[in-house]
Protein backbone atom coordinates (compact mmCIF):
# COMPACT_ATOMS: atom_id res chain seq x y z
CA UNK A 1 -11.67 9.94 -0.83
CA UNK A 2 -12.67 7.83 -3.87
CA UNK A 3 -11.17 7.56 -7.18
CA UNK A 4 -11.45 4.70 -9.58
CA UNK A 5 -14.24 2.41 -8.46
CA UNK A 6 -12.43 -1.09 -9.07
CA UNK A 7 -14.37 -3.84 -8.46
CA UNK A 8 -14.79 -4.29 -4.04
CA UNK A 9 -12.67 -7.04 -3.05
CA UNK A 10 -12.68 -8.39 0.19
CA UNK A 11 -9.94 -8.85 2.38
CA UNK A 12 -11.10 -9.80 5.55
CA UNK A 13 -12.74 -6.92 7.56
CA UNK A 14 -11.70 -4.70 4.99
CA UNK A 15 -12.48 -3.43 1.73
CA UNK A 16 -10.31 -2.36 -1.43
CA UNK A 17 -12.08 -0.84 -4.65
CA UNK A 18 -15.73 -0.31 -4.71
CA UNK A 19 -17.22 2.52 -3.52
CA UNK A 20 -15.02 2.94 -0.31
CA UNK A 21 -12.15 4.84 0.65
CA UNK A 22 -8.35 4.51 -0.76
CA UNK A 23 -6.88 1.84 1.42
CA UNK A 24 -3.46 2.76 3.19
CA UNK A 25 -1.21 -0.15 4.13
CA UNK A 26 2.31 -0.82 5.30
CA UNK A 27 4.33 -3.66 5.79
CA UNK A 28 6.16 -5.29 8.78
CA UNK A 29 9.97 -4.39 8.81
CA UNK A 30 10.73 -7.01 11.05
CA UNK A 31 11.19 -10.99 10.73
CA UNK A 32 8.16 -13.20 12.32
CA UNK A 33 10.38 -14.76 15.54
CA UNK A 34 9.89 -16.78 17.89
CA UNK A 35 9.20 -14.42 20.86
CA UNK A 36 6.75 -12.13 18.34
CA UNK A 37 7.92 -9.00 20.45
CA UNK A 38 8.72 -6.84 17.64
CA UNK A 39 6.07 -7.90 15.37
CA UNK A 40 3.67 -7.44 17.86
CA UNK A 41 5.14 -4.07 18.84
CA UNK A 42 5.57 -2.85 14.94
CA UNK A 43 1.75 -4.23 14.62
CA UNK A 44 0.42 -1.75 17.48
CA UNK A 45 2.47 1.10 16.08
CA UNK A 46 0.43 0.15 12.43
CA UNK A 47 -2.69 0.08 14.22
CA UNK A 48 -2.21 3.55 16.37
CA UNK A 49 -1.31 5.25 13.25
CA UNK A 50 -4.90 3.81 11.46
CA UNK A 51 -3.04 1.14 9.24
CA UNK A 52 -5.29 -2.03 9.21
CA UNK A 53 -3.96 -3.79 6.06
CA UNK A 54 -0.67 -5.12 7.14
CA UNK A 55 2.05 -7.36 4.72
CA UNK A 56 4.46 -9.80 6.35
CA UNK A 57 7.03 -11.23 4.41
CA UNK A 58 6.93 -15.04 4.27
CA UNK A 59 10.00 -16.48 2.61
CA UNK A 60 10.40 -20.03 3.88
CA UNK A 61 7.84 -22.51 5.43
CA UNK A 62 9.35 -21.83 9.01
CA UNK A 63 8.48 -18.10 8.73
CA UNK A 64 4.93 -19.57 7.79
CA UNK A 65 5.15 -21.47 11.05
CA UNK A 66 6.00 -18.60 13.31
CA UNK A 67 2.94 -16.89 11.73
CA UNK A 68 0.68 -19.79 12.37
CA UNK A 69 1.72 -18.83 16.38
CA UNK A 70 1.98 -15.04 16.13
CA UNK A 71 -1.38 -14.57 14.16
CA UNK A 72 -4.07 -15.04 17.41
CA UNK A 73 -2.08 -12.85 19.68
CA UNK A 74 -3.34 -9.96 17.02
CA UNK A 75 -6.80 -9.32 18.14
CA UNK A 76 -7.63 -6.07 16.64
CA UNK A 77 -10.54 -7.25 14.34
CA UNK A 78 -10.60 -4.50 12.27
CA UNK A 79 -6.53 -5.87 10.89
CA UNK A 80 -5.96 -8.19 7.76
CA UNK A 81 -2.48 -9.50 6.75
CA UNK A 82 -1.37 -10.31 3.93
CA UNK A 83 1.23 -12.72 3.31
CA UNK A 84 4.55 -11.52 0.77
CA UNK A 85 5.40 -14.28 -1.46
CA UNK A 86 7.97 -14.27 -4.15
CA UNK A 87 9.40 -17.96 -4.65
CA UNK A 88 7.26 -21.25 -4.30
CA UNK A 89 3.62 -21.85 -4.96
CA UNK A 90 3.39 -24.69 -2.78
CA UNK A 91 4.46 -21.71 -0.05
CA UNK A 92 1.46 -19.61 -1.55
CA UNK A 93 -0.99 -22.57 -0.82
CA UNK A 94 -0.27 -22.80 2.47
CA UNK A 95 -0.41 -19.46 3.13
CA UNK A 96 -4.30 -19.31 1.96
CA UNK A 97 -4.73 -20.74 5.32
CA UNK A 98 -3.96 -18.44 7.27
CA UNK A 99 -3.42 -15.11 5.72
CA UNK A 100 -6.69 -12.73 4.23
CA UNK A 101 -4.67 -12.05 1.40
CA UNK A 102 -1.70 -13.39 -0.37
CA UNK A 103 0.61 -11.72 -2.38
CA UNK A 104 1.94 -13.28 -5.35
CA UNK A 105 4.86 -12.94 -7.85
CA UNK A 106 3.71 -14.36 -11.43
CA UNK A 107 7.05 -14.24 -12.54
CA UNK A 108 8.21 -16.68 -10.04
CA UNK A 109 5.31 -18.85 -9.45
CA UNK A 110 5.99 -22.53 -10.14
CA UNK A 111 9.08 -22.27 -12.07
CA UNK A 112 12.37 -21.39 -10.53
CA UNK A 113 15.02 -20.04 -13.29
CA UNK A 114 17.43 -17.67 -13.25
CA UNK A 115 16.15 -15.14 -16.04
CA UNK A 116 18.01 -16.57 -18.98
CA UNK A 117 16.16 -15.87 -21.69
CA UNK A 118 18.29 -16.49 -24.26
CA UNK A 119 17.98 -19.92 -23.84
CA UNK A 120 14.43 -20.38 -24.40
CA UNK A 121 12.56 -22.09 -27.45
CA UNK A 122 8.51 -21.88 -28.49
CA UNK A 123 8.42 -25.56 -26.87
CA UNK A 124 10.16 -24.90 -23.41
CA UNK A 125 7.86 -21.42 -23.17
CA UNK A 126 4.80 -24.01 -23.96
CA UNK A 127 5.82 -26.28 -21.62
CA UNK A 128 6.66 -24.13 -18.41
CA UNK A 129 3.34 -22.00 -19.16
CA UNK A 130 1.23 -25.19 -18.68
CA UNK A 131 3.16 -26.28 -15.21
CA UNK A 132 2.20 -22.79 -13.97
CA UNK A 133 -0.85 -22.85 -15.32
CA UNK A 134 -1.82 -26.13 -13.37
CA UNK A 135 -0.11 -24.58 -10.58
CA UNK A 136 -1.85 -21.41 -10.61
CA UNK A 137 -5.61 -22.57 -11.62
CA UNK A 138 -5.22 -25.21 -8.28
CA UNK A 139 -4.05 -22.26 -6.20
CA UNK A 140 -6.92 -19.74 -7.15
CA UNK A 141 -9.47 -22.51 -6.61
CA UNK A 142 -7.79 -22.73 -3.04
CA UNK A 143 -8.49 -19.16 -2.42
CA UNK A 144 -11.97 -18.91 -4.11
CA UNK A 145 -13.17 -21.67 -1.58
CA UNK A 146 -11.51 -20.17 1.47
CA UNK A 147 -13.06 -16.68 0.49
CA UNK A 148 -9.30 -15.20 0.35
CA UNK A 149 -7.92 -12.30 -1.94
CA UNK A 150 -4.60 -12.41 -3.84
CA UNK A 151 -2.56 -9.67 -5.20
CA UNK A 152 -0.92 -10.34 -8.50
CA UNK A 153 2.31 -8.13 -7.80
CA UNK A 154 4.77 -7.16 -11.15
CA UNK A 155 7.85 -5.42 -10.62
CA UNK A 156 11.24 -5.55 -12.81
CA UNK A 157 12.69 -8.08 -10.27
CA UNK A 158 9.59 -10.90 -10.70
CA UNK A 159 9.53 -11.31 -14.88
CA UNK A 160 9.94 -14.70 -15.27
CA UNK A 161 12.54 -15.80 -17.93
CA UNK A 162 10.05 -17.12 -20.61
CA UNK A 163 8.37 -14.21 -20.40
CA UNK A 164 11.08 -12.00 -21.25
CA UNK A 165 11.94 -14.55 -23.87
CA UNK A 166 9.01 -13.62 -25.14
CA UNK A 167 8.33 -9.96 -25.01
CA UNK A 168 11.68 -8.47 -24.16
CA UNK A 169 12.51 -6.48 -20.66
CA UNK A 170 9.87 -4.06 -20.72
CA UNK A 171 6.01 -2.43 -19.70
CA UNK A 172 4.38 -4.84 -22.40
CA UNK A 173 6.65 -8.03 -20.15
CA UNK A 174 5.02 -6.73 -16.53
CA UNK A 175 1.25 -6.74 -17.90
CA UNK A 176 1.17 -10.04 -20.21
CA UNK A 177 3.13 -11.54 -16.91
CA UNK A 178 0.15 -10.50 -14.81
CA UNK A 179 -2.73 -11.05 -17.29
CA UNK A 180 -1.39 -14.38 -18.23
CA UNK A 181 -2.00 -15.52 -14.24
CA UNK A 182 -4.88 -13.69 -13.88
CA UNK A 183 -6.80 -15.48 -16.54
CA UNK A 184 -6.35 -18.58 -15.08
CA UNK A 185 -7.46 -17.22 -12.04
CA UNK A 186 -11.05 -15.90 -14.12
CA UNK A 187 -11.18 -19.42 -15.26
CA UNK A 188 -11.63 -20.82 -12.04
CA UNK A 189 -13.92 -18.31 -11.45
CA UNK A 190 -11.57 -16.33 -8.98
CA UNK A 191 -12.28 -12.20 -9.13
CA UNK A 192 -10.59 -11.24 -5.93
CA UNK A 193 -7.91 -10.28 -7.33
CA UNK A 194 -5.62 -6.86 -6.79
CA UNK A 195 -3.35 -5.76 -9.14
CA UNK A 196 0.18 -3.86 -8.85
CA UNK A 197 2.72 -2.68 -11.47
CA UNK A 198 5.72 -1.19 -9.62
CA UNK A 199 9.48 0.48 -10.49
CA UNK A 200 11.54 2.25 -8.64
CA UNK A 201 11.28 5.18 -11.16
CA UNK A 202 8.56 7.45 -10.63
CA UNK A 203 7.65 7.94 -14.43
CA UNK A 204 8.41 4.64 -15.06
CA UNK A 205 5.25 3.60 -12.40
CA UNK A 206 3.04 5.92 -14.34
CA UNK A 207 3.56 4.95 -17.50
CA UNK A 208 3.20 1.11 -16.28
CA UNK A 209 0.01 1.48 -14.48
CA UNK A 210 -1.95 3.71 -17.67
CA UNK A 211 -0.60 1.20 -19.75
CA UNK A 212 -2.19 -1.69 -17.71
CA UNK A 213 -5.16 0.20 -16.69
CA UNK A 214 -6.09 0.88 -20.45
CA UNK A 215 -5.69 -2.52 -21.04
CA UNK A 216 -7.76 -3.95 -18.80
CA UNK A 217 -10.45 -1.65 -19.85
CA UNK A 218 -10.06 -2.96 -22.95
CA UNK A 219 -10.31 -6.23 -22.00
CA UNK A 220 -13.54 -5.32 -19.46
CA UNK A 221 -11.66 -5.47 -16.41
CA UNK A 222 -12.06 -3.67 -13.56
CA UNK A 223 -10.18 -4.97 -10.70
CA UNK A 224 -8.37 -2.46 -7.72
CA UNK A 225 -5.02 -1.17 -8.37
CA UNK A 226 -2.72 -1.45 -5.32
CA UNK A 227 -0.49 1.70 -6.00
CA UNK A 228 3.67 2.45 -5.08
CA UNK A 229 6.93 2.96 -5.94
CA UNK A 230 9.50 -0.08 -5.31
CA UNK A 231 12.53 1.19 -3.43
CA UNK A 232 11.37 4.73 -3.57
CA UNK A 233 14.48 5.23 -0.56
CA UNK A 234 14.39 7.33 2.28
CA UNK A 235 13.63 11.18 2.72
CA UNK A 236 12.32 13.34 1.09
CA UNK A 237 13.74 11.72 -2.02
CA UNK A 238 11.30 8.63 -1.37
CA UNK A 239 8.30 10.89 -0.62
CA UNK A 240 8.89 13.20 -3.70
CA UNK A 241 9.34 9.73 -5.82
CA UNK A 242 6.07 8.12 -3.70
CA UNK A 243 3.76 11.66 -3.97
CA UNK A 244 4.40 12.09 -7.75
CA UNK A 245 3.34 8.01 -9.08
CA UNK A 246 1.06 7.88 -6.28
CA UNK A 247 -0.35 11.42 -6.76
CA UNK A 248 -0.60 11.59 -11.01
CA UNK A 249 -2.19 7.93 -10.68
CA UNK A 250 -4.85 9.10 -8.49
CA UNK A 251 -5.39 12.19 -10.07
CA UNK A 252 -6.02 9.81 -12.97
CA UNK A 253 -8.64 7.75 -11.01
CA UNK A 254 -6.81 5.25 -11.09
CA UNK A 255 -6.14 3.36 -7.65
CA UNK A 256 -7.53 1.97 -4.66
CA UNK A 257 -5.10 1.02 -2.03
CA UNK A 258 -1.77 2.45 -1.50
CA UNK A 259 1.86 1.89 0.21
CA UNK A 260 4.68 4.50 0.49
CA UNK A 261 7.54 1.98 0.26
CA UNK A 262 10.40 4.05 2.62
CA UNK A 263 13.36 3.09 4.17
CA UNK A 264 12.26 4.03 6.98
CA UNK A 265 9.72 2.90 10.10
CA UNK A 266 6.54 1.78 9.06
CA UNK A 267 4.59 4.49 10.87
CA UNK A 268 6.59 6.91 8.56
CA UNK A 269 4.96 5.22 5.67
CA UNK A 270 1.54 5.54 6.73
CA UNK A 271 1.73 9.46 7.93
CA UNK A 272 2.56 10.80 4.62
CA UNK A 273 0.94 8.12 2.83
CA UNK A 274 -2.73 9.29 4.80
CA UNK A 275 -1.42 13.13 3.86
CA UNK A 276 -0.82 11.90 0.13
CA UNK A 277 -4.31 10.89 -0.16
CA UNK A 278 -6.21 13.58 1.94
CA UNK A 279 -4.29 16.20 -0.38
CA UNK A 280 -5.12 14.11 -3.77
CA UNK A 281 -8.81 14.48 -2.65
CA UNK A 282 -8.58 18.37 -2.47
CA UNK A 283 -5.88 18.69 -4.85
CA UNK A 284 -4.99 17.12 -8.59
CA UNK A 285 -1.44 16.05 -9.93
CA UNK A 286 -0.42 16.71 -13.57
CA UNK A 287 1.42 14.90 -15.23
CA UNK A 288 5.36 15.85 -15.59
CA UNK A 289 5.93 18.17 -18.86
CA UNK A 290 9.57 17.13 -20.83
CA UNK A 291 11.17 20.84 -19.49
CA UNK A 292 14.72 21.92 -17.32
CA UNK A 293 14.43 23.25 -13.50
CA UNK A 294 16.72 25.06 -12.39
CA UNK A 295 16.45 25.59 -8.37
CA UNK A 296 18.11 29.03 -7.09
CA UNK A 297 18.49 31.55 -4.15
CA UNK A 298 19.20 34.98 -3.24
CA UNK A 299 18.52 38.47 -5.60
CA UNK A 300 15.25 38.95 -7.30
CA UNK A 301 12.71 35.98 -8.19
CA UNK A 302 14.23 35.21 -12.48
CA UNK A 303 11.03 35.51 -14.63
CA UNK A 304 9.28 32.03 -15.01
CA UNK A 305 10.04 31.16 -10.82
CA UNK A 306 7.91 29.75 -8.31
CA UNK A 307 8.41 31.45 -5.54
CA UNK A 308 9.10 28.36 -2.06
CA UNK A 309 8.44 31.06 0.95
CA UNK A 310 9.77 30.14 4.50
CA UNK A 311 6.94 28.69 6.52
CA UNK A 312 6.04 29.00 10.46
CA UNK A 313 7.32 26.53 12.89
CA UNK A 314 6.87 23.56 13.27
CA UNK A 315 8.32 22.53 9.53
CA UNK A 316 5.73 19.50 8.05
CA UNK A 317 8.07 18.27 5.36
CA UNK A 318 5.25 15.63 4.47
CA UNK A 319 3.01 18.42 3.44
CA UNK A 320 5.85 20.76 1.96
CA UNK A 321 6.82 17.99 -0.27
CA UNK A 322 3.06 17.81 -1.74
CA UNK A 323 2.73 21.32 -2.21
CA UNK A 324 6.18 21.80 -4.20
CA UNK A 325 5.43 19.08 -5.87
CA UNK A 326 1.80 20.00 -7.14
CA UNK A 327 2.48 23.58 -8.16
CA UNK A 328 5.55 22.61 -9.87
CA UNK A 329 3.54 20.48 -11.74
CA UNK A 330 0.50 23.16 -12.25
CA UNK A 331 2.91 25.84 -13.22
CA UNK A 332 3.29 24.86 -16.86
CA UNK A 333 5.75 27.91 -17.77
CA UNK A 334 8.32 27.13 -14.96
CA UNK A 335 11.65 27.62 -15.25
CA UNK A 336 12.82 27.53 -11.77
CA UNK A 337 11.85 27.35 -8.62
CA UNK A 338 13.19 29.97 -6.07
CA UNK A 339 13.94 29.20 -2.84
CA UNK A 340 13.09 32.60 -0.65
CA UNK A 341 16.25 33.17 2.15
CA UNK A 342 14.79 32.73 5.66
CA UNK A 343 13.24 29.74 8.12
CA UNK A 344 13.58 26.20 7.43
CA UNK A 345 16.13 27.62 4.13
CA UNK A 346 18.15 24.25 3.65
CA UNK A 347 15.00 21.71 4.09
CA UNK A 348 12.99 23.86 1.62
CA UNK A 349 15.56 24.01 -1.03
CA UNK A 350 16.46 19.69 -0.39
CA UNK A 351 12.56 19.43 -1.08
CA UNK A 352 12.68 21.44 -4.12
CA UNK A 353 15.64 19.05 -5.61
CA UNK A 354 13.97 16.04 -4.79
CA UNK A 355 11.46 17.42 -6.45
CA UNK A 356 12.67 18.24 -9.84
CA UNK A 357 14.73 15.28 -9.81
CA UNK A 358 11.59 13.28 -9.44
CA UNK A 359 10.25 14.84 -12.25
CA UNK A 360 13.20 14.21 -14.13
CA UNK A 361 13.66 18.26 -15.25
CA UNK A 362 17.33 17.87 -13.32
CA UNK A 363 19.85 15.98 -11.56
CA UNK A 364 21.32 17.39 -8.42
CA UNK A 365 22.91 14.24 -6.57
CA UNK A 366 22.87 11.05 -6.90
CA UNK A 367 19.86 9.19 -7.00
CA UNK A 368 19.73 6.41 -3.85
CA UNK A 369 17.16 4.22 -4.32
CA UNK A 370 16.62 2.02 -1.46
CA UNK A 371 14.02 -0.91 -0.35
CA UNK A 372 12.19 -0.58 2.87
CA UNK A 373 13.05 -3.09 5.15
CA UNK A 374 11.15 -6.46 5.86
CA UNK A 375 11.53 -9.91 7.15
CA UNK A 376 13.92 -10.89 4.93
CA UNK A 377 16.50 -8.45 5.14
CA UNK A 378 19.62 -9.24 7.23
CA UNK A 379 21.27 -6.09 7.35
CA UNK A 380 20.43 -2.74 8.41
CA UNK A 381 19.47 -0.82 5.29
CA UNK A 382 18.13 2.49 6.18
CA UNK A 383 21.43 3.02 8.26
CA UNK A 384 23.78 1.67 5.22
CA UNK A 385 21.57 3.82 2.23
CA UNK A 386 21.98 7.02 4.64
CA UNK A 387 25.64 6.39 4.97
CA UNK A 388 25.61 5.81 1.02
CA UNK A 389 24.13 9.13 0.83
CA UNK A 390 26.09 11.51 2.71
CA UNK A 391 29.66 9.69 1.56
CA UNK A 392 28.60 9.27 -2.29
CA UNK A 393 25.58 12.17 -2.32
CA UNK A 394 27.23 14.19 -4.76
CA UNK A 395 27.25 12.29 -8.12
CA UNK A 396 24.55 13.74 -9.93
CA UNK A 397 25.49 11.11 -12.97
CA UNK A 398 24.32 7.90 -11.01
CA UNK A 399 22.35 5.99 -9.48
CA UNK A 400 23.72 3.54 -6.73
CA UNK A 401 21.26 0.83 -5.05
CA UNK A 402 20.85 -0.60 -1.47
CA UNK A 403 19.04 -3.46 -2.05
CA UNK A 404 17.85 -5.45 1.11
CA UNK A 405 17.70 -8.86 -0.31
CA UNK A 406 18.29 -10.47 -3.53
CA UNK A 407 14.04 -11.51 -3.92
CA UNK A 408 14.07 -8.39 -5.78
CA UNK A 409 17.12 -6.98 -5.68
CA UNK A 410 19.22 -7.86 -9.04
CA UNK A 411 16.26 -7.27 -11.25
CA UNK A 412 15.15 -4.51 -9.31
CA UNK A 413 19.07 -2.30 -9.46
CA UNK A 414 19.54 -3.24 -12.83
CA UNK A 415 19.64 0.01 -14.10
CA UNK A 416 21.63 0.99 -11.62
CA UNK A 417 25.12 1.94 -11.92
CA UNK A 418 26.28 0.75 -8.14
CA UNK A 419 24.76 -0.79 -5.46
CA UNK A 420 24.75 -3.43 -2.69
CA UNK A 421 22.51 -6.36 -1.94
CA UNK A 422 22.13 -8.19 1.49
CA UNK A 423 24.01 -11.83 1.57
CA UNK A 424 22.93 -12.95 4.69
CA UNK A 425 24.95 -12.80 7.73
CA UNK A 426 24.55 -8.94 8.25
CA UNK A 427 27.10 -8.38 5.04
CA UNK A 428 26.19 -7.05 1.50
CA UNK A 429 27.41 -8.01 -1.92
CA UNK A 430 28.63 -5.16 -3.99
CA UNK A 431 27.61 -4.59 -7.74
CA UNK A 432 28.97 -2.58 -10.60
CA UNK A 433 26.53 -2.36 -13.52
CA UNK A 434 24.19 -5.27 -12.47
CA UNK A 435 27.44 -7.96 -11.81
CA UNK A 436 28.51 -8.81 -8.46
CA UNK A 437 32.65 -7.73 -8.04
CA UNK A 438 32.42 -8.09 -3.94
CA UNK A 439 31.07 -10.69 -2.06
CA UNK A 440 29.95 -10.74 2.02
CA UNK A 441 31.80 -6.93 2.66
CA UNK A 442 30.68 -6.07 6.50
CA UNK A 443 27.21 -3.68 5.93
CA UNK A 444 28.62 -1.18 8.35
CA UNK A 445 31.47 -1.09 5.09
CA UNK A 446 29.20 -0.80 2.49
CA UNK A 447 29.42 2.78 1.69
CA UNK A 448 33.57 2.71 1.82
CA UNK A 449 33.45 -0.22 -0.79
CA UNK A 450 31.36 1.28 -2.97
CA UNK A 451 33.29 4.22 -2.73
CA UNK A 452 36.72 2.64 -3.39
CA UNK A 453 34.77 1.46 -6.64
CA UNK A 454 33.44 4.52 -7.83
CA UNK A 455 37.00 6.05 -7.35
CA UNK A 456 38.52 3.09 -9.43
CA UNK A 457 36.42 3.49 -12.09
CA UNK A 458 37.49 7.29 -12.60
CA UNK A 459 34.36 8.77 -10.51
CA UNK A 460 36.34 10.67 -7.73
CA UNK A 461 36.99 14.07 -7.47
């Protein structure tokens, strides 16, 4: 399949943009150790399922160590890694040396502040853009000479406090925070450059990567889009979130190299992401009309349905959730969509609430939004987000957070109304409205602390 022909950038056997096909990738969920057993083990599982672009999170200079030892026991050559960087560019440099690509946070790069903008003044915005600048133009020469590629990442957790200062907590902040990097990068004469622009909101992602994408046309751009959805969570909730950015975006030629982001195993990632884009090349995605679903059962089909038959065994809820979700969006009259009594009744009518809640044409549950796992979580998250789900499932009103780590956790749950971030340790902090009111609660008590805070602040039954 190919969609928007970005520019090809190399990254080493592989190829994003250009004339090839969309690129599917995954990340490790597991810390680099000092055995490498279940890095090597997750990298084999990546490799079976035809995943050759790998991330690895890289969060201190020991992790870039363990790499430095784990990285010839790979010797698939058809795999590139990418290195996951968020804090440090000193980290970033070194990584150039032994990663094909290097993924980089422009909000953090060079400057460490906690995003106050308040504080900030047209001379202390002046001065911290030219340390980053010098920062940045020394890395990208690093890179250009070592034939590397870099992906400018922009997410609401990595906007750096000048930059907010400066155009407020919003689309316009992600897209000057990458631009602004990635022109010192051109002026080194660096072009290998990806780009991503990522929420955990599935409109939200669309609306961020058209903007971006129209304004790097307008600039005369034409670098690959690496496409996603941040925290998209777990079931069918995270594919419905992952198939509608990922899907409209595509549709929209824009794109070139994709990640599902689940809370779940890699592998799971890469199956429906390789069904996402084999159906995008057959099928198109429209974009979401402003409109209220209403999902039903039993009696006669109301006028204005969509009709979700019961389908022969074995149930694909990877493919169910693509084809709900594209005629929903094809059916431009809908007004509900009516889940036919019979087989595989309870998964068909879950799919069909994802759905519309996706969409935002109704709320059903709570929205869970939940970061797939990596080396820097210290806490089981997929097992604490399910638990959040079935104990606090039924509050259509909010939207509770498991966030694995705090790299992108505070800026990334800041809309929502609960959540919990990893502290170290295997224990969570708890949050009510973006400020911390627990600290180090047990992860395996997660979910009944949360609870006990919803029901204080009037939300039980």
């Amino acid at each position: 399949m190919r969609h928007r022909a970005g520019r090809p950038v190399a990254v080493g056997p592989l190829v994003i943009g250009g004339n090839g096909p969309i690129v599917v990738q995954s990340m490790l969920s597991v810390p680099v150790d000092s055995t490498n057993v279940a890095c090597l083990a997750e990298v084999e599982s990546l490799r079976a399922s035809g995943c050759f672009l790998i991330r690895v999170a890289i969060p201190t200079i020991s992790s870039l160590e363990k790499f430095a030892l784990f990285r010839p026991r790979v010797t698939d050559p058809r795999i590139a890694f990418v290195a996951d960087l968020h804090f440090g560019s000193e980290l970033a440099m070194d990584a150039l040396d032994l990663f094909e690509k290097v993924r980089i946070n422009p909000g953090n790069f060079g400057i460490r502040r906690t995003p106050t903008p308040g504080n900030y003044s047209i001379d202390l915005f002046d001065r911290e853009r030219e340390i980053v600048a010098e920062q940045a133009r020394l890395f990208f020469e690093k890179a250009r000479r070592l034939g590397r590629a870099v992906r400018i990442g922009c997410n609401g957790g990595s906007i750096a406090a000048r930059t907010l200062w400066r155009w407020g907590n919003g689309a316009e902040a992600s897209i000057e925070s990458a631009l602004e990097i990635a022109h010192w990068a051109r002026e080194v004469l660096f072009h290998s450059l990806v780009f991503s622009f990522k929420a955990s909101n599935a409109l939200e992602t669309i609306a961020l990567n058209a903007e971006a994408h129209e304004k790097m046309e307008q600039l005369g751009w034409d670098y690959p889009f690496h496409l996603g959805v941040t925290e998209s969570g777990l079931g069918f909730s995270g594919r419905s979130k992952s198939a509608l950015a990922i899907g409209v975006l595509l549709s929209r030629n824009i794109g070139d190299t994709v990640r599902v982001s689940l809370a779940e195993p890699p592998e799971n990632e890469v199956k429906f992401a390789k069904k996402l884009v084999d159906f995008c090349g057959k099928q198109s995605f429209s974009t979401p009309l402003r409109r209220k679903i209403a999902v039903a059962s039993g009696g006669q089909p109301p006028e204005g349905s969509l009709s979700i038959d019961p389908v022969p065994e074995p149930f694909d809820g990877d493919e169910m959730v693509l084809e709900i979700l594209q005629k929903s969006l094809e059916a431009k009259d809908l007004k509900t969509l009516h889940i036919v009594e019979g087989a595989n009744f309870p998964e068909r009518k879950s799919i069909a609430e994802e759905v519309v809640q996706a969409c935002g044409w109704g709320r059903f549950h709570t929205e869970i939004i939940a970061c797939p796992t990596c080396g820097r979580t210290t806490y089981p998250v997929s097992a604490v987000a399910e638990t959040v789900r079935r104990q606090l499932g039924n509050f259509p009103h909010l939207k509770i957070a498991v966030m694995g780590c705090t790299v992108n956790g505070i800026g990334e749950m800041g809309n929502a109304d609960y959540g919990c971030i990893g502290c170290g340790g295997g224990g969570v902090n708890i949050y009510r409205a973006g400020n911390c009111v627990l600290r180090n609660v047990p992860a395996e008590l997660a979910a009944d602390a949360l609870e006990q805070l919803l029901f204080e602040d009037g939300h039980g039954p």
